[in-house]
N, C-alpha and C. Protein backbone atom coordinates (compact mmCIF):
# COMPACT_ATOMS: atom_id res chain seq x y z
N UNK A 1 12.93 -7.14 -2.77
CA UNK A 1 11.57 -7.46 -3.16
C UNK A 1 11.24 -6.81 -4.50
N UNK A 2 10.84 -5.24 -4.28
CA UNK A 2 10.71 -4.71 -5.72
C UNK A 2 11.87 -3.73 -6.23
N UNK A 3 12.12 -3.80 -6.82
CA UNK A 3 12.62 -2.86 -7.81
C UNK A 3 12.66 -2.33 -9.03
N UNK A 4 12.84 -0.65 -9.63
CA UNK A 4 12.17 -0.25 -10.68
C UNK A 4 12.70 1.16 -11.01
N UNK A 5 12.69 1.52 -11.81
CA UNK A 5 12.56 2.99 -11.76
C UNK A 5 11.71 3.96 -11.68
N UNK A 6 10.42 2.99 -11.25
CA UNK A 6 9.33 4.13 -10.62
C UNK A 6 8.96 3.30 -9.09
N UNK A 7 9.37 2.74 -9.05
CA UNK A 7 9.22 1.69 -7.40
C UNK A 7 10.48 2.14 -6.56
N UNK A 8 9.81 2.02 -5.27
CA UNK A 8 10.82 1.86 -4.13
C UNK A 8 11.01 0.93 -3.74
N UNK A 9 12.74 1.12 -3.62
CA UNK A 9 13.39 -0.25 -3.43
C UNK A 9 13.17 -1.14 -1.97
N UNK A 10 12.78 -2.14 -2.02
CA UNK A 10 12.14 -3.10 -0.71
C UNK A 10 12.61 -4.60 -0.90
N UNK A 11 14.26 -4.11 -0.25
CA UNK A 11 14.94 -5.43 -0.51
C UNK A 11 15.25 -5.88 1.13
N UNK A 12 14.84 -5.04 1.80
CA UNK A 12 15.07 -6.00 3.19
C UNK A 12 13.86 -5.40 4.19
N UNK A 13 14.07 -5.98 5.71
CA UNK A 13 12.91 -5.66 6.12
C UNK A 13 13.25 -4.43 7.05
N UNK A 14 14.64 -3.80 6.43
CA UNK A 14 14.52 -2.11 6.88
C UNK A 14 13.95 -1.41 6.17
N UNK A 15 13.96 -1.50 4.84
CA UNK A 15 13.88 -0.76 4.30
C UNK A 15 12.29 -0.72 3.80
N UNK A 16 11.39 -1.90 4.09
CA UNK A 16 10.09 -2.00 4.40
C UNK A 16 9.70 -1.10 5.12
N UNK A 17 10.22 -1.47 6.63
CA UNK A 17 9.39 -0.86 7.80
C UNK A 17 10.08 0.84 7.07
N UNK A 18 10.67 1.16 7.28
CA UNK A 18 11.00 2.72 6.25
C UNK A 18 9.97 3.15 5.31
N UNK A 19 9.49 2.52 4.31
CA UNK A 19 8.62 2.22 3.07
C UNK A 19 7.28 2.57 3.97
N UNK A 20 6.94 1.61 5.06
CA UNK A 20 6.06 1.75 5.93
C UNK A 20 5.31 3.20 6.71
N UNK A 21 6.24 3.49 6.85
CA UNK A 21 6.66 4.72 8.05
C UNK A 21 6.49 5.90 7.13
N UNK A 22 6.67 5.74 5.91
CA UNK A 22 6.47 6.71 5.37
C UNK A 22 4.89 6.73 4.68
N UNK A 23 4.91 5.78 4.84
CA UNK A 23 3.33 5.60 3.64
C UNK A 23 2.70 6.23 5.27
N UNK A 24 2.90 5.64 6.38
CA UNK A 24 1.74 5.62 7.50
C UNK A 24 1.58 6.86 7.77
N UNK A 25 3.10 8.21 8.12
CA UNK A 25 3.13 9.29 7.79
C UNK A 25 2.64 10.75 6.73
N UNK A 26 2.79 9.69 5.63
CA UNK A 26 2.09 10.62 4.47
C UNK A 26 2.97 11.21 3.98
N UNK A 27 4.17 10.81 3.64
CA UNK A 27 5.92 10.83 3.10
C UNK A 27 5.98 10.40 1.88
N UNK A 28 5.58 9.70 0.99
CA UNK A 28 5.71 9.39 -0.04
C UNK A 28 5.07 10.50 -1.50
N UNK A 29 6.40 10.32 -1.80
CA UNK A 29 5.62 11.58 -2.95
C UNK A 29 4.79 10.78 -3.80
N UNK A 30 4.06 11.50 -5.27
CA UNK A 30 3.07 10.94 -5.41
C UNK A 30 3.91 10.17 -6.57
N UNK A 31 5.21 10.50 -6.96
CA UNK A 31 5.70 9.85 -8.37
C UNK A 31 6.41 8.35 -7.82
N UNK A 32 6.59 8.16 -6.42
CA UNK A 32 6.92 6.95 -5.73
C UNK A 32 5.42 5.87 -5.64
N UNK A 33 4.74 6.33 -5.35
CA UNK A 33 3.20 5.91 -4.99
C UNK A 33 2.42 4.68 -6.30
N UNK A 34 3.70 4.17 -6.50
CA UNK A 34 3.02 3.18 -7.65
C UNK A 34 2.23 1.94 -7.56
N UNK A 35 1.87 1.39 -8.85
CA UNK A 35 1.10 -0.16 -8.70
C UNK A 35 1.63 -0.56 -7.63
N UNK A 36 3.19 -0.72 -8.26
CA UNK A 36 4.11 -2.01 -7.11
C UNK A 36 4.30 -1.40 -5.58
N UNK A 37 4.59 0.06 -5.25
CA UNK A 37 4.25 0.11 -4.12
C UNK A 37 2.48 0.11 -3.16
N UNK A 38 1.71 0.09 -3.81
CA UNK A 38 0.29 -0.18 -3.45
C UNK A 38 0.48 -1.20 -2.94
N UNK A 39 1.40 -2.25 -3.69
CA UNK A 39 0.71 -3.89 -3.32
C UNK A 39 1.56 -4.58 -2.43
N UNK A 40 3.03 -3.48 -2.30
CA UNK A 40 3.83 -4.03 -1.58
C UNK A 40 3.94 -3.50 -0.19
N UNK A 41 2.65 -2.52 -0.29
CA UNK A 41 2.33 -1.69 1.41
C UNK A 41 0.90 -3.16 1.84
N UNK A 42 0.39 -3.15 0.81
CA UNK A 42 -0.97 -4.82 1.22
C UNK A 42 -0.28 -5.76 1.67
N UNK A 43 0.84 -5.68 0.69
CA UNK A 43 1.15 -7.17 1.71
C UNK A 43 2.30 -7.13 2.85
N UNK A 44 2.97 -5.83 3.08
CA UNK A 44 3.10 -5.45 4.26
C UNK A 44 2.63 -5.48 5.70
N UNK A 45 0.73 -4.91 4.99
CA UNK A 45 0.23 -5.15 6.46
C UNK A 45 -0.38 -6.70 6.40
N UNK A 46 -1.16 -7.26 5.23
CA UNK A 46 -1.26 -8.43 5.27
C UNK A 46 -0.36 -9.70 6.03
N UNK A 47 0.81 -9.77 6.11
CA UNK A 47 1.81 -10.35 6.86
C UNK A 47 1.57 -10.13 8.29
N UNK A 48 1.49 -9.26 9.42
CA UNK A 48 1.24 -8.80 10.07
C UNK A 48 -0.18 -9.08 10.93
N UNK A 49 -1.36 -8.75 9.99
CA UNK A 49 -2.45 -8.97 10.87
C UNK A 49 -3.54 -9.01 9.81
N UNK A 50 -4.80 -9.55 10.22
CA UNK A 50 -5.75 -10.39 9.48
C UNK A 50 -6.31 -9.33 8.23
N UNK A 51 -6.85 -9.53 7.45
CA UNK A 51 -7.48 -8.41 6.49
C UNK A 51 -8.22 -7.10 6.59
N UNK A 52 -8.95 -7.45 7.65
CA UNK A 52 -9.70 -6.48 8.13
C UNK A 52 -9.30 -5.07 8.44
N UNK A 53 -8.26 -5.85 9.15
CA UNK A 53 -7.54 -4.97 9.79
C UNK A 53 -6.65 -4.09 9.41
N UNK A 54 -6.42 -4.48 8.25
CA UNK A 54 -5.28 -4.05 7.07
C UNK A 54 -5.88 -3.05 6.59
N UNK A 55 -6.83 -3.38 6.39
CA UNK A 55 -8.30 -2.28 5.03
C UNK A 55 -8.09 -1.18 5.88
N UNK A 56 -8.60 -1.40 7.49
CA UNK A 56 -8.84 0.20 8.00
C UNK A 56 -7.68 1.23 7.47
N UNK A 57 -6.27 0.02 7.80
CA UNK A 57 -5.31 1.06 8.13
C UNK A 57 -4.62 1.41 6.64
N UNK A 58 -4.82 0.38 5.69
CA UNK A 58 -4.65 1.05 4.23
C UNK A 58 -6.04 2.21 3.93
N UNK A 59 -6.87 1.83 4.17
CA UNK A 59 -8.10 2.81 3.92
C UNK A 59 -7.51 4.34 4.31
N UNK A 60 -7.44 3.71 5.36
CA UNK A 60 -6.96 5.53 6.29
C UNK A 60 -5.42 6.45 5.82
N UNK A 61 -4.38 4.96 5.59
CA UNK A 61 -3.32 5.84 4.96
C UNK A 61 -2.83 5.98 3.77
N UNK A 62 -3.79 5.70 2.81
CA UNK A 62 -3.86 5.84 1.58
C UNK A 62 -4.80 7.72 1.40
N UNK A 63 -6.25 7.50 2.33
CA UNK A 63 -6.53 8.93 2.51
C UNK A 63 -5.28 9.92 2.64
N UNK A 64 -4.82 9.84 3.80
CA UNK A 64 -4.01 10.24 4.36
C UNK A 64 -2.55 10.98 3.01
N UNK A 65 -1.91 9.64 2.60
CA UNK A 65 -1.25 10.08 1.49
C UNK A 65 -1.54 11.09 0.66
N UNK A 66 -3.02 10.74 0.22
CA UNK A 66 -3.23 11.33 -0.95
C UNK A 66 -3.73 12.76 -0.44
N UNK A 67 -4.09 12.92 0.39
CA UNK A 67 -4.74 14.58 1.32
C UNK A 67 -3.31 15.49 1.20
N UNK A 68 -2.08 14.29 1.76
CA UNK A 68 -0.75 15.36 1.91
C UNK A 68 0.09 15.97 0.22
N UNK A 69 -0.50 14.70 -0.50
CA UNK A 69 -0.03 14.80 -2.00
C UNK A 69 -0.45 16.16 -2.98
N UNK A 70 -1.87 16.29 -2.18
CA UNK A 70 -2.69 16.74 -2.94
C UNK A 70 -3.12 16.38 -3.81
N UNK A 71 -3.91 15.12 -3.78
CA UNK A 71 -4.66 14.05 -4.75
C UNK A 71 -6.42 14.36 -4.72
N UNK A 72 -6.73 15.01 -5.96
CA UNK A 72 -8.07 15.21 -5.79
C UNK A 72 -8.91 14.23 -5.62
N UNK A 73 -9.72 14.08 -4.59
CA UNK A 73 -10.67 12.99 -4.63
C UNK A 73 -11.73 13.04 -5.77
N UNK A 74 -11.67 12.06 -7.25
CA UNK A 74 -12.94 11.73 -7.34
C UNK A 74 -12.70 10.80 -8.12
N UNK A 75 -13.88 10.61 -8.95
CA UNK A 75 -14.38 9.33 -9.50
C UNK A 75 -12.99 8.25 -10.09
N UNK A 76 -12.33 9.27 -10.91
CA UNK A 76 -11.32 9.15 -11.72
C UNK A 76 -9.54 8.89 -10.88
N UNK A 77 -10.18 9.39 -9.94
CA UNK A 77 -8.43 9.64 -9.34
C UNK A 77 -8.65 9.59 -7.83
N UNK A 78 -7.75 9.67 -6.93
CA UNK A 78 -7.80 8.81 -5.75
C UNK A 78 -7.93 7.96 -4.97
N UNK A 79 -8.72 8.26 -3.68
CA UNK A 79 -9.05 6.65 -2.95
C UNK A 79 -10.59 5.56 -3.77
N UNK A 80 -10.30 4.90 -3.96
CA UNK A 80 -11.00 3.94 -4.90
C UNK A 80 -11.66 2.52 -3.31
N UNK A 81 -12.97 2.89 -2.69
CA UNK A 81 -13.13 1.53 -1.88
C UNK A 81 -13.00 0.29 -2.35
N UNK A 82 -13.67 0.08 -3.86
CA UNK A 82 -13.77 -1.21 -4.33
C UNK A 82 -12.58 -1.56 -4.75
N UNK A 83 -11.63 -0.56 -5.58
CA UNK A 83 -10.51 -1.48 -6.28
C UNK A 83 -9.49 -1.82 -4.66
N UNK A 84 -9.73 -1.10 -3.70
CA UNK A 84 -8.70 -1.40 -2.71
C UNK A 84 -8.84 -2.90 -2.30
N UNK A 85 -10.25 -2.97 -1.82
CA UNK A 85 -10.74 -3.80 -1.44
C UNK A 85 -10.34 -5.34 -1.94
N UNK A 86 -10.59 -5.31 -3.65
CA UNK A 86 -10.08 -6.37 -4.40
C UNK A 86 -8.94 -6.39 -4.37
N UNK A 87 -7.97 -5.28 -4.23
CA UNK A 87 -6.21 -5.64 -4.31
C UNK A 87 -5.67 -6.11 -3.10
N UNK A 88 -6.16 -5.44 -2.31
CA UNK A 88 -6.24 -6.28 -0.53
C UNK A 88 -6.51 -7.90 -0.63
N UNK A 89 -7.94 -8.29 -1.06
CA UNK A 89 -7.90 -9.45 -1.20
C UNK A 89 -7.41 -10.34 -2.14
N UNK A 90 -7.16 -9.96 -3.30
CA UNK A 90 -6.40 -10.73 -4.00
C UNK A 90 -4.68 -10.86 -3.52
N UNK A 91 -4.67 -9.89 -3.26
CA UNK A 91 -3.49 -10.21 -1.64
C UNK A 91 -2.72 -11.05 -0.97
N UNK A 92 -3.74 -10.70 -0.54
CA UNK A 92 -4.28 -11.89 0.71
C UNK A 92 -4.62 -13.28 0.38
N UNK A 93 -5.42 -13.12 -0.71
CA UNK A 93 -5.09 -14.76 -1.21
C UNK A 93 -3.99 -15.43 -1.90
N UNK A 94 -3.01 -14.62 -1.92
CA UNK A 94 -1.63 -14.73 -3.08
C UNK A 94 -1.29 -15.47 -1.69
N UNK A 95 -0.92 -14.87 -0.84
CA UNK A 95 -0.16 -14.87 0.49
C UNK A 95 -0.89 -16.00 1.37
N UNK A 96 -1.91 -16.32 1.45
CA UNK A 96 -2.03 -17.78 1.98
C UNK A 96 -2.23 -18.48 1.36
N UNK A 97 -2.46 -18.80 -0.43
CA UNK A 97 -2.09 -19.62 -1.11
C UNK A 97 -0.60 -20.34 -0.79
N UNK A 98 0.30 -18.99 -0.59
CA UNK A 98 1.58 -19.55 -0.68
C UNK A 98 2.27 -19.70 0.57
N UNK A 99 1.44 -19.70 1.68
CA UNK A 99 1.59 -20.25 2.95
C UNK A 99 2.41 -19.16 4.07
N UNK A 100 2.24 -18.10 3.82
CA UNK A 100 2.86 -16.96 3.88
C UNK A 100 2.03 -16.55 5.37
């Protein structure tokens, strides 16, 4: 799926649910934690189960990440509701555009 030299590699669906397990854990360091993995944990859970449902659990393990990272919460840096929100749904509309 992605690959990079600041992305983790997500070429099959072990190494997802791995990718997964670690984001859900709070395992990912913060120099792994990129654009492309943001969008490739959305459409992880997006695949899976309806939007809503996704938000809580990106909401919560994105907190989560960033608490174990030591990511200061504020304006500038951390959990962001609105931009999640839009990357979730723009998502989500990539993915049933394309019948996914």
């Amino acid at each position: 799926m992605l690959r990079g030299p600041d992305s983790p590699e997500l070429f099959s669906d072990e190494t997802l649910r791995s990718f997964i397990a670690r984001f859900e854990t709070g395992l990912i360091p913060g120099a792994e934690w990129t654009h492309a993995s943001h969008v490739a944990m959305a459409g992880a859970y997006l695949l899976r189960m309806p939007a809503a449902d996704a938000l809580e659990l990106v909401r919560k393990g994105i907190l989560n990440l960033n608490a174990q990272n030591k990511v200061q919460e504020t304006i500038l840096r951390g959990y962001h509701e609105s931009i999640t929100r839009v990357w979730l749904a723009t998502c989500d509309a990539f993915l049933q555009e394309s019948g996914l």
